[in-house]
N, C-alpha and C. Protein backbone atom coordinates (compact mmCIF):
# COMPACT_ATOMS: atom_id res chain seq x y z
N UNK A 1 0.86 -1.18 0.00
CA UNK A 1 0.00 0.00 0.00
C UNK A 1 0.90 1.24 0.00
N UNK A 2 0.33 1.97 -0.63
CA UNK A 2 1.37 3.48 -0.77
C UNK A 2 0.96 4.72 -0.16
N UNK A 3 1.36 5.69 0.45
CA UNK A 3 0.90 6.53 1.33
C UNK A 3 -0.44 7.22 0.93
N UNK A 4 -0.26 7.16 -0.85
CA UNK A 4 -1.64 7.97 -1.88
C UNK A 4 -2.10 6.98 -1.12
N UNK A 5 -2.45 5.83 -1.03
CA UNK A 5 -3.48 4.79 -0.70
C UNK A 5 -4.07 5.01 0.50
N UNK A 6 -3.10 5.58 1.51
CA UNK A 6 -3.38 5.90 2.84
C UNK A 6 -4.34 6.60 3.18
N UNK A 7 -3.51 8.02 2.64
CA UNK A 7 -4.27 9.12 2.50
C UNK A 7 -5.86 9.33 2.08
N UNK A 8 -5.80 8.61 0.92
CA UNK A 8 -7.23 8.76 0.67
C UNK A 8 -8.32 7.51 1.09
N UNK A 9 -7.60 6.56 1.72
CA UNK A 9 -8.66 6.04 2.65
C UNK A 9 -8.92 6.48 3.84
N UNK A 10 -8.38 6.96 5.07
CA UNK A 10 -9.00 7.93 5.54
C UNK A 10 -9.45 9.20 5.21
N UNK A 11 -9.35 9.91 4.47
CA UNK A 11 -9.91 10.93 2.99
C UNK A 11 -11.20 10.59 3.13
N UNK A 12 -11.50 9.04 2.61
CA UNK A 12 -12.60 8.19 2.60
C UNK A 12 -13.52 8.33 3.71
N UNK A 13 -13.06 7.68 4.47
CA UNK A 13 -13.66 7.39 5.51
C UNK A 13 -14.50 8.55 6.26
N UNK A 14 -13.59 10.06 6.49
CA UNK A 14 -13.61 11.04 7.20
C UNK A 14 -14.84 11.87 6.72
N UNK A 15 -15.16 11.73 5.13
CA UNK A 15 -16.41 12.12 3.78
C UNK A 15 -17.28 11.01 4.23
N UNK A 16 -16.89 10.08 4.79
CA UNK A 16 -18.64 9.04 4.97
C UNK A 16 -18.98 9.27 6.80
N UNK A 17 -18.35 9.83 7.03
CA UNK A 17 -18.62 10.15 8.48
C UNK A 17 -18.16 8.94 9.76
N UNK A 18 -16.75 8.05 8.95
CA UNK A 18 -16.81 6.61 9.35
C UNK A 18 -15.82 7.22 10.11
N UNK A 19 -15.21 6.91 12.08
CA UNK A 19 -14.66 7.55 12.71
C UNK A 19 -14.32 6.05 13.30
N UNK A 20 -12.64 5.75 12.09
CA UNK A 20 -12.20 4.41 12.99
C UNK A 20 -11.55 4.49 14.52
N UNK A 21 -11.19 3.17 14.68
CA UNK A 21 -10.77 3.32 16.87
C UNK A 21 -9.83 4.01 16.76
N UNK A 22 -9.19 4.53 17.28
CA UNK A 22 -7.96 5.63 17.82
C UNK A 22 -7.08 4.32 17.61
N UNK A 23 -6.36 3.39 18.01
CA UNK A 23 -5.70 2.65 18.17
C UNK A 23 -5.33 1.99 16.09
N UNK A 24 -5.89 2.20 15.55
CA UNK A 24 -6.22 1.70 13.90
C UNK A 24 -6.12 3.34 13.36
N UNK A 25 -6.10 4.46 13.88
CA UNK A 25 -5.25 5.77 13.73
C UNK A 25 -4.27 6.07 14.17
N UNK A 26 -3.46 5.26 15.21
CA UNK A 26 -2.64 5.25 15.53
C UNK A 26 -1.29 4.44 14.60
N UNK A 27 -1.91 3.51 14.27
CA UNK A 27 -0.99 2.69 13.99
C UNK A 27 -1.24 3.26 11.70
N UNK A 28 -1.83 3.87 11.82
CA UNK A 28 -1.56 4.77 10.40
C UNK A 28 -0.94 5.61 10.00
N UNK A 29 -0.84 6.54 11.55
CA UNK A 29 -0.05 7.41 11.55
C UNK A 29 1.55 7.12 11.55
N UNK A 30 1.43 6.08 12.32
CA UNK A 30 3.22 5.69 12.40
C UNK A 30 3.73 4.92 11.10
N UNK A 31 2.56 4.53 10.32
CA UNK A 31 3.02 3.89 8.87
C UNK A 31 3.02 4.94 8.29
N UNK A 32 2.72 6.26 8.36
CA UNK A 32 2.45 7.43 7.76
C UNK A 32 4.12 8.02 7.71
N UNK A 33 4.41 7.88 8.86
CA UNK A 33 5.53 8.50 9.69
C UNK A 33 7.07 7.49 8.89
N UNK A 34 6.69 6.75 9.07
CA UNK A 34 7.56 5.48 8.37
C UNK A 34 8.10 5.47 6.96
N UNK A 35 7.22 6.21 6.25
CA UNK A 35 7.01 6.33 4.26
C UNK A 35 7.62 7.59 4.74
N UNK A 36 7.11 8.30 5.49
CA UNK A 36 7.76 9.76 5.09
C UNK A 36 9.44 10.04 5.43
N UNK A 37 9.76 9.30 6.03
CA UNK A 37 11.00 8.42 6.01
C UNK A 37 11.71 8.08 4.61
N UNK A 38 10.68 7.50 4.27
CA UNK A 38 11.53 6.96 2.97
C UNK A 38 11.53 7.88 1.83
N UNK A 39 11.07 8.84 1.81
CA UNK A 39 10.21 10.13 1.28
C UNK A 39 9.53 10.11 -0.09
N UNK A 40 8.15 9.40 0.84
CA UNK A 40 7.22 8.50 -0.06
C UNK A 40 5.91 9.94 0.27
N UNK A 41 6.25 10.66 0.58
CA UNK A 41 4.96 11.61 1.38
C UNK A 41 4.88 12.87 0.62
N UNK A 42 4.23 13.15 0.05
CA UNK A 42 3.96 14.35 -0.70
C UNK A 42 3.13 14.88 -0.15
N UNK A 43 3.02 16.74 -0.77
CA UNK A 43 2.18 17.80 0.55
C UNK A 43 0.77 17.33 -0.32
N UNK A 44 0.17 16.54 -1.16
CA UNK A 44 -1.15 16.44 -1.23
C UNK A 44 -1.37 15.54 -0.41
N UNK A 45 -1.16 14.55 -0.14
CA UNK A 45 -1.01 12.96 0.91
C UNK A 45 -1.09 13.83 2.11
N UNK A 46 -0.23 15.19 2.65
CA UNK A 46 0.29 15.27 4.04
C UNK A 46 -1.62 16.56 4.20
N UNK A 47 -1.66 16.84 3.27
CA UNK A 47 -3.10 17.86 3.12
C UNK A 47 -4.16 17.00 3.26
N UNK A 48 -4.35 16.12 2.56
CA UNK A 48 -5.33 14.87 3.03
C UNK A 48 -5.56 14.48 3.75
N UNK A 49 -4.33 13.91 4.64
CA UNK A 49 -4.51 13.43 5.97
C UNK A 49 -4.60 14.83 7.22
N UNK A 50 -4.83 15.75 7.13
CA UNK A 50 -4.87 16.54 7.71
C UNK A 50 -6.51 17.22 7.81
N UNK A 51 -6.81 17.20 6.48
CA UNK A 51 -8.24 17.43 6.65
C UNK A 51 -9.09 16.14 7.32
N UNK A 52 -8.77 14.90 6.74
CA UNK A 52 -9.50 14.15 7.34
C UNK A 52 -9.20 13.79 8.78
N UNK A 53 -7.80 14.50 9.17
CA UNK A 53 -8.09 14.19 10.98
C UNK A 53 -9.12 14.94 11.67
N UNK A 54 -8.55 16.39 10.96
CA UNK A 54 -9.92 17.79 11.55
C UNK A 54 -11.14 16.82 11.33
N UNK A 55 -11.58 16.41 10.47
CA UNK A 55 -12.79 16.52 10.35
C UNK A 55 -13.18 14.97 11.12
N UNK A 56 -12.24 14.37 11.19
CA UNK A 56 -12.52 13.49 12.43
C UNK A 56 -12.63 13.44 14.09
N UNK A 57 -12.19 14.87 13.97
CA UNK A 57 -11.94 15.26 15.32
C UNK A 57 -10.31 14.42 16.09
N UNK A 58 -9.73 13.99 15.45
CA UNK A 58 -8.32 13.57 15.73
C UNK A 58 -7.67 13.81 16.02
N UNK A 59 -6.83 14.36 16.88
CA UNK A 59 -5.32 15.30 17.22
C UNK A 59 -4.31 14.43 17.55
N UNK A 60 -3.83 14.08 16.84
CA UNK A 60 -2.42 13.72 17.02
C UNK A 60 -1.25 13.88 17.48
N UNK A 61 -1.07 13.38 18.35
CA UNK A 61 0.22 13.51 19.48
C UNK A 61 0.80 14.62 19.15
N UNK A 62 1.95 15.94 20.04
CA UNK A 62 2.59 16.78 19.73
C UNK A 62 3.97 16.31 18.81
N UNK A 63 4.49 15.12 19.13
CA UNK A 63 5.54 14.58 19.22
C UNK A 63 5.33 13.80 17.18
N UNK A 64 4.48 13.57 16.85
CA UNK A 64 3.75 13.47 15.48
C UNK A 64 3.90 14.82 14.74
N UNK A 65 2.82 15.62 15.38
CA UNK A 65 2.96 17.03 14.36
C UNK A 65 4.18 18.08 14.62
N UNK A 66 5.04 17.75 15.31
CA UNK A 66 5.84 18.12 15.10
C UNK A 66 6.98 17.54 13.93
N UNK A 67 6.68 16.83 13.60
CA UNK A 67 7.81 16.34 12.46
C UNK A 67 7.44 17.07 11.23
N UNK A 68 6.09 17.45 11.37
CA UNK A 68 5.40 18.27 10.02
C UNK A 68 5.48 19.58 9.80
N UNK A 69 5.27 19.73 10.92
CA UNK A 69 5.26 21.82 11.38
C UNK A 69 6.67 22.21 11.45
């Protein structure tokens, strides 16, 4: 799976109003974190997943958005 893949399944999800467990966002984020590593992460992928946290109500650890900000 590739981060585009990522991205727009929670993209997905966040547009159907589907609000997976914290623990299955957790462990996306660190595969998120992992690609962007390999620098598999582009700012549409990193915009995607950003709207669909807002709009999930999601906040993600300081120690996360800080690698972004």
């Amino acid at each position: 799976m590739f981060v585009q893949d990522l991205s727009n399944m929670l993209w997905a999800l966040a547009s159907l109003g589907v609000s997976p467990e914290p623990a299955w966002l957790q462990q996306l984020l660190q595969e998120v974190t992992r690609r962007q590593i390999q620098k598999q992460l582009l700012p549409q992928h990193m915009a995607n997943l950003g709207w669909a946290l807002a709009k999930l109500g999601h906040r993600p650890d300081r120690d996360w958005v800080s690698r972004w900000v």
